[in-house]
C-alpha atoms as a PDB file:
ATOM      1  CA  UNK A   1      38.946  99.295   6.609  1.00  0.00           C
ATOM      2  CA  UNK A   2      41.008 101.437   9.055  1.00  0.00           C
ATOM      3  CA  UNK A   3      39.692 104.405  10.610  1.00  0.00           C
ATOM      4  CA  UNK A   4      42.599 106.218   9.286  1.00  0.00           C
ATOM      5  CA  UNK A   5      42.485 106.099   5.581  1.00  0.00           C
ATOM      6  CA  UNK A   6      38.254 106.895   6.507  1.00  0.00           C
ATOM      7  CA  UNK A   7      39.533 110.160   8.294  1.00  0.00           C
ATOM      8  CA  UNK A   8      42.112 111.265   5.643  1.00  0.00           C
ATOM      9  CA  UNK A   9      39.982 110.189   2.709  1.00  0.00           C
ATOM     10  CA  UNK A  10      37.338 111.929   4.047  1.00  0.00           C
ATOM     11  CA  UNK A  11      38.948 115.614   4.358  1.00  0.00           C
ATOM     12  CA  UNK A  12      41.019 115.149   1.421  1.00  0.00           C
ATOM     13  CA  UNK A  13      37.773 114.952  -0.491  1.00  0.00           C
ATOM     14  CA  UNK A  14      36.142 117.518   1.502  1.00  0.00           C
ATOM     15  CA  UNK A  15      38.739 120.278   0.801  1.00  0.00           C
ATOM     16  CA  UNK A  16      38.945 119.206  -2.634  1.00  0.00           C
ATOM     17  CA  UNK A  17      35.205 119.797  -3.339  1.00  0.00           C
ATOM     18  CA  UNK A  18      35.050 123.010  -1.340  1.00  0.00           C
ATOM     19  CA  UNK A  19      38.097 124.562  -3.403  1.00  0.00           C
ATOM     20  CA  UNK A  20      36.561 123.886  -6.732  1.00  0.00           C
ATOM     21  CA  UNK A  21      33.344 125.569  -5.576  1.00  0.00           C
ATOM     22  CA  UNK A  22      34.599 128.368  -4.094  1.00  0.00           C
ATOM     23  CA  UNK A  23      37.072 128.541  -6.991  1.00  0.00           C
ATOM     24  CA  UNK A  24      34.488 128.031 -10.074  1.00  0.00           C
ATOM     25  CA  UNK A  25      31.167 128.330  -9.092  1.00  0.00           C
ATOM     26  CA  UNK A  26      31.404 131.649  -6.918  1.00  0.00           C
ATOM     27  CA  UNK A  27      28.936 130.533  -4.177  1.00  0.00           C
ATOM     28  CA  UNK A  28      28.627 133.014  -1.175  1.00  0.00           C
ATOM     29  CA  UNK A  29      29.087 130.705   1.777  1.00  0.00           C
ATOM     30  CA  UNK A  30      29.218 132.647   5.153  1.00  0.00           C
ATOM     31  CA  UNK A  31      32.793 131.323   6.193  1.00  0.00           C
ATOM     32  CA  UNK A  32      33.298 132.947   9.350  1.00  0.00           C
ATOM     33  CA  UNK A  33      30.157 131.198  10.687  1.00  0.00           C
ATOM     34  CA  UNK A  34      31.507 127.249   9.548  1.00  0.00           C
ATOM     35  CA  UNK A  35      33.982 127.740  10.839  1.00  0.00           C
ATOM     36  CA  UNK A  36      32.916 128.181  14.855  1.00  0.00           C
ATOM     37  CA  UNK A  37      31.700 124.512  14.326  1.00  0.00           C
ATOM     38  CA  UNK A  38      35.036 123.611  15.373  1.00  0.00           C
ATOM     39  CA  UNK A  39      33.521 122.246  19.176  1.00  0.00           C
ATOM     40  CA  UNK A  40      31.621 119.485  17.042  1.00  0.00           C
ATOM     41  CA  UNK A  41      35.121 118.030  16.417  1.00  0.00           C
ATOM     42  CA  UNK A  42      35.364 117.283  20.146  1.00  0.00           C
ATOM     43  CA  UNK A  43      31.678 115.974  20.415  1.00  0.00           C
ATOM     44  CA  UNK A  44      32.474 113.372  17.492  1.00  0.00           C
ATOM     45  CA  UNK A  45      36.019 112.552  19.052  1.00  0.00           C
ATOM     46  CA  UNK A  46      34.203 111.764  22.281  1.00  0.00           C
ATOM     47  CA  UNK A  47      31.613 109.561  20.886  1.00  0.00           C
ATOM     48  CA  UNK A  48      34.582 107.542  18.711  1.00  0.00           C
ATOM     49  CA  UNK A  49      35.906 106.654  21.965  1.00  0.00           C
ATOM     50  CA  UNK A  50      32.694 104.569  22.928  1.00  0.00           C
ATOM     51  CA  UNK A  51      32.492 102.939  19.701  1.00  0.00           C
ATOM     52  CA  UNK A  52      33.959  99.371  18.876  1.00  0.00           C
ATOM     53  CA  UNK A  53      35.322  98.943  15.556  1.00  0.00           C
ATOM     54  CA  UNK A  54      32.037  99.127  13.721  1.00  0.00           C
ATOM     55  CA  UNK A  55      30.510 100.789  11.051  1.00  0.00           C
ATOM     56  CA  UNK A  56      28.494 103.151  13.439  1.00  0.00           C
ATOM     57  CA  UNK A  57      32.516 104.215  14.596  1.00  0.00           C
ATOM     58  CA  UNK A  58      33.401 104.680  10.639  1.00  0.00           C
ATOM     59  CA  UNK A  59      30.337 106.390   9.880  1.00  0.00           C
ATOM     60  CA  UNK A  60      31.682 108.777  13.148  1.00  0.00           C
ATOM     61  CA  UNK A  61      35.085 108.859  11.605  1.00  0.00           C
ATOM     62  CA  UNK A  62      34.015 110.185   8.224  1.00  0.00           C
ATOM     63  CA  UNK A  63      31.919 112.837   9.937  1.00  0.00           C
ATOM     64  CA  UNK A  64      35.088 113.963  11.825  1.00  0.00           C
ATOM     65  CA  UNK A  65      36.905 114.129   8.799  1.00  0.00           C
ATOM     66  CA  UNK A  66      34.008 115.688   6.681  1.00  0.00           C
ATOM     67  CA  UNK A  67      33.750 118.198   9.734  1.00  0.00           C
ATOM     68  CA  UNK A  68      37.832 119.026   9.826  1.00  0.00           C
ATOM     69  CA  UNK A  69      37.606 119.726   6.057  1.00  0.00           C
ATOM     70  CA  UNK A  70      35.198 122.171   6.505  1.00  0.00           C
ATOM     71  CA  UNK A  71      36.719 123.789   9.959  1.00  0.00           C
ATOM     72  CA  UNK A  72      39.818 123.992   7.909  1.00  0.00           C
ATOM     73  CA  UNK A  73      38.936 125.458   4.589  1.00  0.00           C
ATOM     74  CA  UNK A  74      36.715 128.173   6.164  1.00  0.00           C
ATOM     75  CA  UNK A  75      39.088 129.155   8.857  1.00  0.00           C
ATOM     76  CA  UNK A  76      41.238 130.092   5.901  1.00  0.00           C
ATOM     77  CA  UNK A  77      39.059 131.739   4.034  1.00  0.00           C
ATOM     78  CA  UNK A  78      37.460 133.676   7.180  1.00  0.00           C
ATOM     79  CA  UNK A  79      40.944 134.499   7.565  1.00  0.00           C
ATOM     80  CA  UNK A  80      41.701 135.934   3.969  1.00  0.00           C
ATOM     81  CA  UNK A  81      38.095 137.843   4.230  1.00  0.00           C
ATOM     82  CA  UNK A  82      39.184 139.160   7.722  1.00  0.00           C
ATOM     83  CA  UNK A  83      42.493 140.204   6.759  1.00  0.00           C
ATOM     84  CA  UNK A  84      41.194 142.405   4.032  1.00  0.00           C
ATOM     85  CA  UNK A  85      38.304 143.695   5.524  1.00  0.00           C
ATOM     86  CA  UNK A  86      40.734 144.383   8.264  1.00  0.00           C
ATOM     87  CA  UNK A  87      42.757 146.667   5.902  1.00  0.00           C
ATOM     88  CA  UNK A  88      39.820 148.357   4.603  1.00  0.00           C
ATOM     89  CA  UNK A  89      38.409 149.084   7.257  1.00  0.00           C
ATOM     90  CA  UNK A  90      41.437 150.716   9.348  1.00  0.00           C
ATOM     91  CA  UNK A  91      41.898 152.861   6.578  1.00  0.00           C
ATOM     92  CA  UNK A  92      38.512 153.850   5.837  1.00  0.00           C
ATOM     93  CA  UNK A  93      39.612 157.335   6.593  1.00  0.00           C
ATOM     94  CA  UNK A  94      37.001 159.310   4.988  1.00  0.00           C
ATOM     95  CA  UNK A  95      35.690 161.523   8.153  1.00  0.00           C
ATOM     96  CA  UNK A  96      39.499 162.307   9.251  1.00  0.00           C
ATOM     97  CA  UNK A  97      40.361 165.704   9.288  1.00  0.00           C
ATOM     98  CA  UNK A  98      44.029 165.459  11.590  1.00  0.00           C
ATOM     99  CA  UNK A  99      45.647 165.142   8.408  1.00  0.00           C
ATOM    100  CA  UNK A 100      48.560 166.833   6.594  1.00  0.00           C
ATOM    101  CA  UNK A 101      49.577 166.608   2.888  1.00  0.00           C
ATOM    102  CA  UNK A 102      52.998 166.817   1.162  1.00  0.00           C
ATOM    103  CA  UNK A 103      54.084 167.452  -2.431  1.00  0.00           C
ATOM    104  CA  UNK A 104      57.521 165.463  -3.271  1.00  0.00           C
ATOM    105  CA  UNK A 105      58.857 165.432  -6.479  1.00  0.00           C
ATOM    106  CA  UNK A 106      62.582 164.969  -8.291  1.00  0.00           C
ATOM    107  CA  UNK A 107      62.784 166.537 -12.075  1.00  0.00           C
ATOM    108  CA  UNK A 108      63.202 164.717 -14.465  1.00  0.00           C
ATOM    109  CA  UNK A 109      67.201 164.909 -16.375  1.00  0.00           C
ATOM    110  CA  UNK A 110      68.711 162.499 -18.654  1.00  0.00           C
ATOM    111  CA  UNK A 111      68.996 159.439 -16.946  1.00  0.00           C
ATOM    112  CA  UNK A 112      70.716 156.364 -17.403  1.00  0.00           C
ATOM    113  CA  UNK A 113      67.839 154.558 -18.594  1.00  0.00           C
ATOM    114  CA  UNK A 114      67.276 151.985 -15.738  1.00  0.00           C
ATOM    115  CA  UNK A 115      66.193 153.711 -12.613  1.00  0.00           C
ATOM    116  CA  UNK A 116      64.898 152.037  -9.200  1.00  0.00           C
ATOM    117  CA  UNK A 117      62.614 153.146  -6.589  1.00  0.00           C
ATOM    118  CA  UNK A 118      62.100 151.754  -3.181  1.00  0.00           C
ATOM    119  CA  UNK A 119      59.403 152.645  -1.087  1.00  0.00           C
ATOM    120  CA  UNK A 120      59.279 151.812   2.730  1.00  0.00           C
ATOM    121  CA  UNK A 121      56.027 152.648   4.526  1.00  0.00           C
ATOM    122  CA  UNK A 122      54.156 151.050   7.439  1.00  0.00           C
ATOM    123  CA  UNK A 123      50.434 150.753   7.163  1.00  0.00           C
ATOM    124  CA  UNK A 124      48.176 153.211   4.620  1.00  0.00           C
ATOM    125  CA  UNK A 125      46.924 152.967   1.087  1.00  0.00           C
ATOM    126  CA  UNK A 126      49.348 153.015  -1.366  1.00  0.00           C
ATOM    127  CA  UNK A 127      48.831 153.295  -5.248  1.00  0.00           C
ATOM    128  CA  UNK A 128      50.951 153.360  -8.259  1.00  0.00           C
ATOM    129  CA  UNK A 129      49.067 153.930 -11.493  1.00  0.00           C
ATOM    130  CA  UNK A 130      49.832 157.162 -13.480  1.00  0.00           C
ATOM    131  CA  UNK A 131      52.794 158.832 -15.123  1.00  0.00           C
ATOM    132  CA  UNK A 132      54.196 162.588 -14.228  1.00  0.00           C
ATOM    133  CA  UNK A 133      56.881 164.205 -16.520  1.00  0.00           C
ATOM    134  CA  UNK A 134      58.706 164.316 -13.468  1.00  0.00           C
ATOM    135  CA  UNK A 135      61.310 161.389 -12.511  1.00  0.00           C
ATOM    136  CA  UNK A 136      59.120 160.907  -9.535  1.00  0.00           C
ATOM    137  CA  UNK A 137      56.234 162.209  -7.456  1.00  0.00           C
ATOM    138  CA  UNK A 138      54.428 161.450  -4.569  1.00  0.00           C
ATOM    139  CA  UNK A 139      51.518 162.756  -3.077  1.00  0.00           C
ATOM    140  CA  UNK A 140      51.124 162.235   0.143  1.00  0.00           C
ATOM    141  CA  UNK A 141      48.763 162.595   2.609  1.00  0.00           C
ATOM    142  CA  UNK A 142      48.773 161.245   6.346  1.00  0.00           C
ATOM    143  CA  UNK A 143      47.917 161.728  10.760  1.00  0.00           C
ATOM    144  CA  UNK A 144      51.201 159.295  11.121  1.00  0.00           C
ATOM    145  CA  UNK A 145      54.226 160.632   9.737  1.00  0.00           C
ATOM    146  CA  UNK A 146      55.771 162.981   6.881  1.00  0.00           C
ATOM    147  CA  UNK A 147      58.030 161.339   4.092  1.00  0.00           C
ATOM    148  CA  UNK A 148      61.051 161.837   2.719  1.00  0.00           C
ATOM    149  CA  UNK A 149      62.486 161.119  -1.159  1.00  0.00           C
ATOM    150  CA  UNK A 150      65.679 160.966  -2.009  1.00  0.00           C
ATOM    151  CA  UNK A 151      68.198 160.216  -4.976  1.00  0.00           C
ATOM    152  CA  UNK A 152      71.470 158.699  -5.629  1.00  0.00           C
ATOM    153  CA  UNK A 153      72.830 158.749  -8.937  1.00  0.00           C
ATOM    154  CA  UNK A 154      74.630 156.192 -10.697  1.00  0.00           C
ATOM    155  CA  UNK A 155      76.243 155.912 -13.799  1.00  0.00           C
ATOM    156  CA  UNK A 156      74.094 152.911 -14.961  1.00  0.00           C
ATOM    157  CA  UNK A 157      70.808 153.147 -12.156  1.00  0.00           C
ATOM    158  CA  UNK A 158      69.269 156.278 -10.754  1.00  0.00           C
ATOM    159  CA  UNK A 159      67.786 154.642  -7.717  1.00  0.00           C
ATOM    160  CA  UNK A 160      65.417 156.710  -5.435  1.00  0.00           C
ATOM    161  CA  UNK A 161      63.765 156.275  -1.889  1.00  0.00           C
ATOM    162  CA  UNK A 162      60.886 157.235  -0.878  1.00  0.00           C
ATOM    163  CA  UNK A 163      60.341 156.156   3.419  1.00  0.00           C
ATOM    164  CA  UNK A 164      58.721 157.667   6.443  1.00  0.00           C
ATOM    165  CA  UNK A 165      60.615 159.610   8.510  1.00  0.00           C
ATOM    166  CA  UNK A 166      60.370 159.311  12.333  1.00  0.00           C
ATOM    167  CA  UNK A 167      56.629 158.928  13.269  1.00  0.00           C
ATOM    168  CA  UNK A 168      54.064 161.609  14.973  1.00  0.00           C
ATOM    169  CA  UNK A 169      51.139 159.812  15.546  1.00  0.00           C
ATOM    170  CA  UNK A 170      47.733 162.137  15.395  1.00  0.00           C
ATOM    171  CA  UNK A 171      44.320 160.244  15.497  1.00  0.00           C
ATOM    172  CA  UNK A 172      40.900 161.973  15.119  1.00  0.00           C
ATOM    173  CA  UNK A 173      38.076 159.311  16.385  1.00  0.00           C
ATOM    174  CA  UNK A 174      40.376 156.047  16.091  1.00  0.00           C
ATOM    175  CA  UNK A 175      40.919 156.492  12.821  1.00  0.00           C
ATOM    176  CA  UNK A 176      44.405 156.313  10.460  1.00  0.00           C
ATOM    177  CA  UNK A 177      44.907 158.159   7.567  1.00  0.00           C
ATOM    178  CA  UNK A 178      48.375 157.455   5.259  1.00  0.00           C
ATOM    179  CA  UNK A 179      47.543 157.350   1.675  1.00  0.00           C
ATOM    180  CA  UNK A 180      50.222 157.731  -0.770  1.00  0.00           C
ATOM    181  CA  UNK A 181      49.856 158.192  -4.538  1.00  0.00           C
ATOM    182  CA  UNK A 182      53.334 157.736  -6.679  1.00  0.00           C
ATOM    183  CA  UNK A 183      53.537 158.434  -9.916  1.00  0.00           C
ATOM    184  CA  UNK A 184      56.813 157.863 -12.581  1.00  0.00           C
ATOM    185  CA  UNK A 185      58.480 158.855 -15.742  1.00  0.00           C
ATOM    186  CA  UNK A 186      57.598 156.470 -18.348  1.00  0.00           C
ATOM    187  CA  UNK A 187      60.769 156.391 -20.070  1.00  0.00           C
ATOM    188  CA  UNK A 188      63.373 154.283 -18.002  1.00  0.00           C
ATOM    189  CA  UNK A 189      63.141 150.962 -17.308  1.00  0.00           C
ATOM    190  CA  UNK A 190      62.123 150.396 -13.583  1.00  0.00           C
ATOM    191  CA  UNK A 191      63.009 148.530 -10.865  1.00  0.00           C
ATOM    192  CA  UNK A 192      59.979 148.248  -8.079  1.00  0.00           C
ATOM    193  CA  UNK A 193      60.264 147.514  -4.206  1.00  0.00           C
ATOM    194  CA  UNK A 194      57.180 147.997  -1.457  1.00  0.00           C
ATOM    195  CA  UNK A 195      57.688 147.012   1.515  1.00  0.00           C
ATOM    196  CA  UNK A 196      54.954 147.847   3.928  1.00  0.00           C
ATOM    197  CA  UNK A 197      52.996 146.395   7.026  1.00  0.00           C
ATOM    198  CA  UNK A 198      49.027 145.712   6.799  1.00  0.00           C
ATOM    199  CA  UNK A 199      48.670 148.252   3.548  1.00  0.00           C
ATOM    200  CA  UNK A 200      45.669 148.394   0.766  1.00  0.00           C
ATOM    201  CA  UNK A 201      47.960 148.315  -2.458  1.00  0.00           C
ATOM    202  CA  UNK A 202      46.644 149.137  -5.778  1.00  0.00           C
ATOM    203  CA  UNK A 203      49.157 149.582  -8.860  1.00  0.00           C
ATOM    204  CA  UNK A 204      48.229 149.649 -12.365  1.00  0.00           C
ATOM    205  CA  UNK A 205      51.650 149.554 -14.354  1.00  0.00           C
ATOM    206  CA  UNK A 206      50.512 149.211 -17.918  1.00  0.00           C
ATOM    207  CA  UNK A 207      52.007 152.599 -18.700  1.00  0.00           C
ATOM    208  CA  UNK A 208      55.789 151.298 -17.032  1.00  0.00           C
ATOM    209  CA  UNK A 209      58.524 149.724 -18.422  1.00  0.00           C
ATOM    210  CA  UNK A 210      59.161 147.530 -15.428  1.00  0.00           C
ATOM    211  CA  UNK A 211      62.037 144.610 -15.088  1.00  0.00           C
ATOM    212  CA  UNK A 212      61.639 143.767 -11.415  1.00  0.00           C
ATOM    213  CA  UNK A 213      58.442 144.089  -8.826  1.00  0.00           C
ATOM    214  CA  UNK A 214      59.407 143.261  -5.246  1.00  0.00           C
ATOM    215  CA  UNK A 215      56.115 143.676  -3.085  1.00  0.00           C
ATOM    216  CA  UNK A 216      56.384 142.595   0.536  1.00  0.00           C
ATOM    217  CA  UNK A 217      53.852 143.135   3.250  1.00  0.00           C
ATOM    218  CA  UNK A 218      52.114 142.003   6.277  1.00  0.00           C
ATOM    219  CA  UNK A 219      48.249 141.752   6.393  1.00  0.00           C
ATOM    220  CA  UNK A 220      47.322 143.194   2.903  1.00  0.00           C
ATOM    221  CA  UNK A 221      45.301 143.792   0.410  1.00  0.00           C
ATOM    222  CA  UNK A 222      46.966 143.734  -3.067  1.00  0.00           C
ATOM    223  CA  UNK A 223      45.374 144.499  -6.519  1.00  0.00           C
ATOM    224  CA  UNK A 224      48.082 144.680  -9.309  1.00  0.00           C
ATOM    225  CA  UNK A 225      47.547 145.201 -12.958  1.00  0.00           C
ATOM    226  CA  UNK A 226      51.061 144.169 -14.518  1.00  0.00           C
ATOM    227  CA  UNK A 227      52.020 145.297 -17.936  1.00  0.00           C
ATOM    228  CA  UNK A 228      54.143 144.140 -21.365  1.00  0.00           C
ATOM    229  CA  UNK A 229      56.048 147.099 -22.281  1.00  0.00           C
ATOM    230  CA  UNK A 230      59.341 145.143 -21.020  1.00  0.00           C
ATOM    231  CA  UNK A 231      60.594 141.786 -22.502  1.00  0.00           C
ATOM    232  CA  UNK A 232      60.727 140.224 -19.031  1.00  0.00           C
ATOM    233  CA  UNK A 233      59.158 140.886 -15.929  1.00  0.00           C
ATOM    234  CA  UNK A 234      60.214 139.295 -12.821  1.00  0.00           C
ATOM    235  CA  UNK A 235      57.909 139.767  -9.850  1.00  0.00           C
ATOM    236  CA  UNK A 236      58.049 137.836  -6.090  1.00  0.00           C
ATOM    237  CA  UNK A 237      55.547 138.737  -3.422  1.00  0.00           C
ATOM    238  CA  UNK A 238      55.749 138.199   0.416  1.00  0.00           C
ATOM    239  CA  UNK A 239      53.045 138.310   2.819  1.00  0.00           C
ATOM    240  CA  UNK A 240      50.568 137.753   5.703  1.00  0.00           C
ATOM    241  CA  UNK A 241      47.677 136.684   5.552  1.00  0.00           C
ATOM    242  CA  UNK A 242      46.743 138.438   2.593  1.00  0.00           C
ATOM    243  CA  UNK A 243      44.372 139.205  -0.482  1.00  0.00           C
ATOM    244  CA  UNK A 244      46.472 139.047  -3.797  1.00  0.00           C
ATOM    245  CA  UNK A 245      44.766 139.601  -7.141  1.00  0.00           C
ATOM    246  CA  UNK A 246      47.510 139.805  -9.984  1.00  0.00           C
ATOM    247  CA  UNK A 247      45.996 140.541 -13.678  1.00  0.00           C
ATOM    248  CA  UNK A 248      48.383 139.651 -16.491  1.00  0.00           C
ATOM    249  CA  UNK A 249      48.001 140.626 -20.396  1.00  0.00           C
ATOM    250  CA  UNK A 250      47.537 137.900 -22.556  1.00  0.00           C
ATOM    251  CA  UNK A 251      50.122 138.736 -24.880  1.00  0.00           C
ATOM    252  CA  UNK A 252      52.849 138.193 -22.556  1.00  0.00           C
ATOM    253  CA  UNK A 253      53.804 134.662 -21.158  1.00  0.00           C
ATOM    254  CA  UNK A 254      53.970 133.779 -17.486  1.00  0.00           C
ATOM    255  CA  UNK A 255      54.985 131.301 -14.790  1.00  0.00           C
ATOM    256  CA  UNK A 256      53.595 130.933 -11.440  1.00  0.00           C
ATOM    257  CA  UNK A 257      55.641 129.995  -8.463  1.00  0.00           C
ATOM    258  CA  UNK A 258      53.633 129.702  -5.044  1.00  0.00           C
ATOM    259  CA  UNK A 259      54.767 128.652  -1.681  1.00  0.00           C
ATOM    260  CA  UNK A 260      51.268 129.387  -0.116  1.00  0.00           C
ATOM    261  CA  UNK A 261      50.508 127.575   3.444  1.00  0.00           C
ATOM    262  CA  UNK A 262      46.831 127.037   3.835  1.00  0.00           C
ATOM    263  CA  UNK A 263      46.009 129.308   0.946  1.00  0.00           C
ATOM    264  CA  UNK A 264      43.247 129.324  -1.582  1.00  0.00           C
ATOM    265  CA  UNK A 265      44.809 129.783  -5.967  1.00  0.00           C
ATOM    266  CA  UNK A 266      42.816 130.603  -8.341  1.00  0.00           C
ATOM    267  CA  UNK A 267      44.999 130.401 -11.565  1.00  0.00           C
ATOM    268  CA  UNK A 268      43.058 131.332 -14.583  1.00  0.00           C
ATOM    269  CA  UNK A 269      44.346 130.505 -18.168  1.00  0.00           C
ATOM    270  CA  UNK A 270      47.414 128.505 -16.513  1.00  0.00           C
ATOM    271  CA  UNK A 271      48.124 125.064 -16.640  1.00  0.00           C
ATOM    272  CA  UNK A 272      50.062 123.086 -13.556  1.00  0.00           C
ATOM    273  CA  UNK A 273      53.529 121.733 -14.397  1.00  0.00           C
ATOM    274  CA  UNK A 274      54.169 120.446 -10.960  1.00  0.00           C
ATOM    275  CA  UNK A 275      52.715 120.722  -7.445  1.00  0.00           C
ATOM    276  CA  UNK A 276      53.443 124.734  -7.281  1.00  0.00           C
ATOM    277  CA  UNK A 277      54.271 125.755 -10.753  1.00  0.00           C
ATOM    278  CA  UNK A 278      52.021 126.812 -13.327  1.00  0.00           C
ATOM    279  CA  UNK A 279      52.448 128.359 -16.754  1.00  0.00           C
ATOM    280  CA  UNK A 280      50.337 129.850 -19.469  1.00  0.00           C
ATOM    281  CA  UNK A 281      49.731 127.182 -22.200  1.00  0.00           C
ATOM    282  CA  UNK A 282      51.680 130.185 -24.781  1.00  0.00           C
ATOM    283  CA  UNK A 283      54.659 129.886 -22.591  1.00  0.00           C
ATOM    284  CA  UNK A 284      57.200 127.871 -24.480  1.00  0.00           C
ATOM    285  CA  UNK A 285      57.182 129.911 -28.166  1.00  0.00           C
ATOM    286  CA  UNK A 286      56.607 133.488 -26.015  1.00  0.00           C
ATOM    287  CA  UNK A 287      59.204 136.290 -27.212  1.00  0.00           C
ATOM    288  CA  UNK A 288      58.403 138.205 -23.823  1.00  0.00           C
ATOM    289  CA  UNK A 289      57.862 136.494 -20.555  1.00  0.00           C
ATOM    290  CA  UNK A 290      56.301 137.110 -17.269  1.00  0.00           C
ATOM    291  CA  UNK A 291      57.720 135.292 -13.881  1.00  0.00           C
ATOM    292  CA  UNK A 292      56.011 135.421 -10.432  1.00  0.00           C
ATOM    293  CA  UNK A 293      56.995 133.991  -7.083  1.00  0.00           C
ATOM    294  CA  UNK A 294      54.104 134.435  -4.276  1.00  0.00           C
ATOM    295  CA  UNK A 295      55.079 133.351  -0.785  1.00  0.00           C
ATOM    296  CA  UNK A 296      52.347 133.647   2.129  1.00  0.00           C
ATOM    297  CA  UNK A 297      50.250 132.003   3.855  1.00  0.00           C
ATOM    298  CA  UNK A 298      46.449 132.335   5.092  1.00  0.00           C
ATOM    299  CA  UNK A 299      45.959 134.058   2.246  1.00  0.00           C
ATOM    300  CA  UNK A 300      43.619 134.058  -1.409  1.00  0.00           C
ATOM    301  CA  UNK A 301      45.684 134.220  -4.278  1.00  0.00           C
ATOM    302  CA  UNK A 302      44.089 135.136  -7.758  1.00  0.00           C
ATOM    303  CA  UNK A 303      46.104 135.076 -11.106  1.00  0.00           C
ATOM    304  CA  UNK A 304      44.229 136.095 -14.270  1.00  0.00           C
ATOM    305  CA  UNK A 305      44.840 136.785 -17.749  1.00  0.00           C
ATOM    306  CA  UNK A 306      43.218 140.107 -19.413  1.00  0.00           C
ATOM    307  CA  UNK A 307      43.113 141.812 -22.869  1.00  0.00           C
ATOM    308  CA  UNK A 308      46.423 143.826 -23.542  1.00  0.00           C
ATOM    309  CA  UNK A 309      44.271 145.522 -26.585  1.00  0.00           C
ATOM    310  CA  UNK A 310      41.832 146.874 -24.190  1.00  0.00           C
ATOM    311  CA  UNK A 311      44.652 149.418 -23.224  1.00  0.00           C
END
């Protein structure tokens, strides 16, 4: 047997085993600590070289390949942990007191029914989960910079932006503060676009009509509760290395797209049409549907199905 189809077979297998566990079986498995075994991979290289083609050399093979599997797998997942610790943790701005807050809202006048709002930010906590009678509010409060809203009407899209102006840096101990809570008018139909750098984002738009989400980030950590008040709901998300967590009601269908480089999925209730497309198994007879593109990479990605009647 070559050496080669030992190696490959071997971390194939290894990775295999170690997603299904991590994915299923929710061991705790200290990650960033497997994966400074990475020097062992030179200590098993060496010794190959002094071995004839024997099975003492195969045996070494497999261990090199049972050893990459698990350097590889944990250095992603120490990655995804890092990366949202990483977020937390910068914005863990509880003892800051250099802080300002701001009030912006636009009223609320017939609108055209389909209204978009883009929201450009850098790093903070951002959330999205309750309705105003306003058209839109933000509340806003920072040490980095003040923010602006503004509104352009249209004769079929009111479209708003909401973006940091120029930035004033104040820190008090190290520490960042930029939290921003948004809140919209239930009654149009919505278009959504974040784009922020490392950013803690939590949205909860059950009480939206929403046709498009556009979230796009660098090192994040993402938790968003998507809703079924609209007959179809296109969503794409872009970033880093990143935490995702997506919940989706169970009364609306939905495809999964992901171009994820070295990522972990977790797609629960979905079935796998191809190698990065997966549907839920109510998708074909579905009246309202549900379609989501996730690009990133070092990154966890977790899709899951929950009760719409809860809500």
């Amino acid at each position: 047997m070559k050496s080669g189809r030992i190696f490959w077979g071997t971390l194939f297998v290894v990775i295999g085993v170690l997603g299904v566990i991590n994915n299923f079986f929710g061991v705790h498995v200290a990650w960033e600590t497997l994966w400074k075994l990475w020097p062992l991979l030179l200590v098993f290289l060496g010794i190959s070289l002094f071995l004839k083609d024997t099975a003492a050399k195969w045996a070494v093979i497999a261990a090199i390949g049972l050893l990459t599997g698990v350097v590889l797998f944990s250095s992603v997942q120490h990655g995804c942990h890092s990366a949202e610790r990483m977020v937390e943790g910068v914005f863990d701005d509880t003892h800051v007191t250099d802080a300002f807050t701001q009030t912006l809202t636009e009223a609320f006048s017939e609108s055209a029914g389909i209204a978009s709002l883009h929201f450009e930010a850098g790093a903070g906590h951002f959330e999205l989960n309750d309705t105003t009678s306003e058209y839109v509010r933000a509340d806003i409060s920072t040490n980095i910079s003040g923010y602006t809203l503004s509104r352009t009407r249209g004769e079929e899209k009111d479209e708003f932006r909401l973006s940091m102006e120029e930035r004033r840096l104040h820190l008090e101990g190290g520490k960042f503060r930029n939290r921003v809570a948004v809140y919209l008018n239930p009654e149009p139909l919505w278009d959504l676009n974040i784009a922020s750098g490392a950013a803690k984002i939590d949205l909860d738009l059950r009480p939206f009509r929403v046709r498009t989400l556009s979230l796009e980030a660098g090192a994040a950590s993402i938790d968003a509760r998507l809703g079924s008040l609209s007959d179809t709901l296109h969503v794409h998300v872009e970033t880093g290395a990143s935490t995702i967590r997506l919940r989706v009601p169970d009364n609306v269908a939905c495809e999964i797209v992901s171009d994820a480089t070295m990522s972990s999925r977790t797609f629960s209730g979905f079935d796998k049409i191809d190698g990065n497309t997966y549907r839920s198994r109510d998708f074909d007879p579905a009246g309202k549907r549900m379609y989501i593109f996730v690009e990133s990479a070092l990154s966890k990605i977790v899709v899951k199905r929950y009760d719409a009647s809860e809500w």
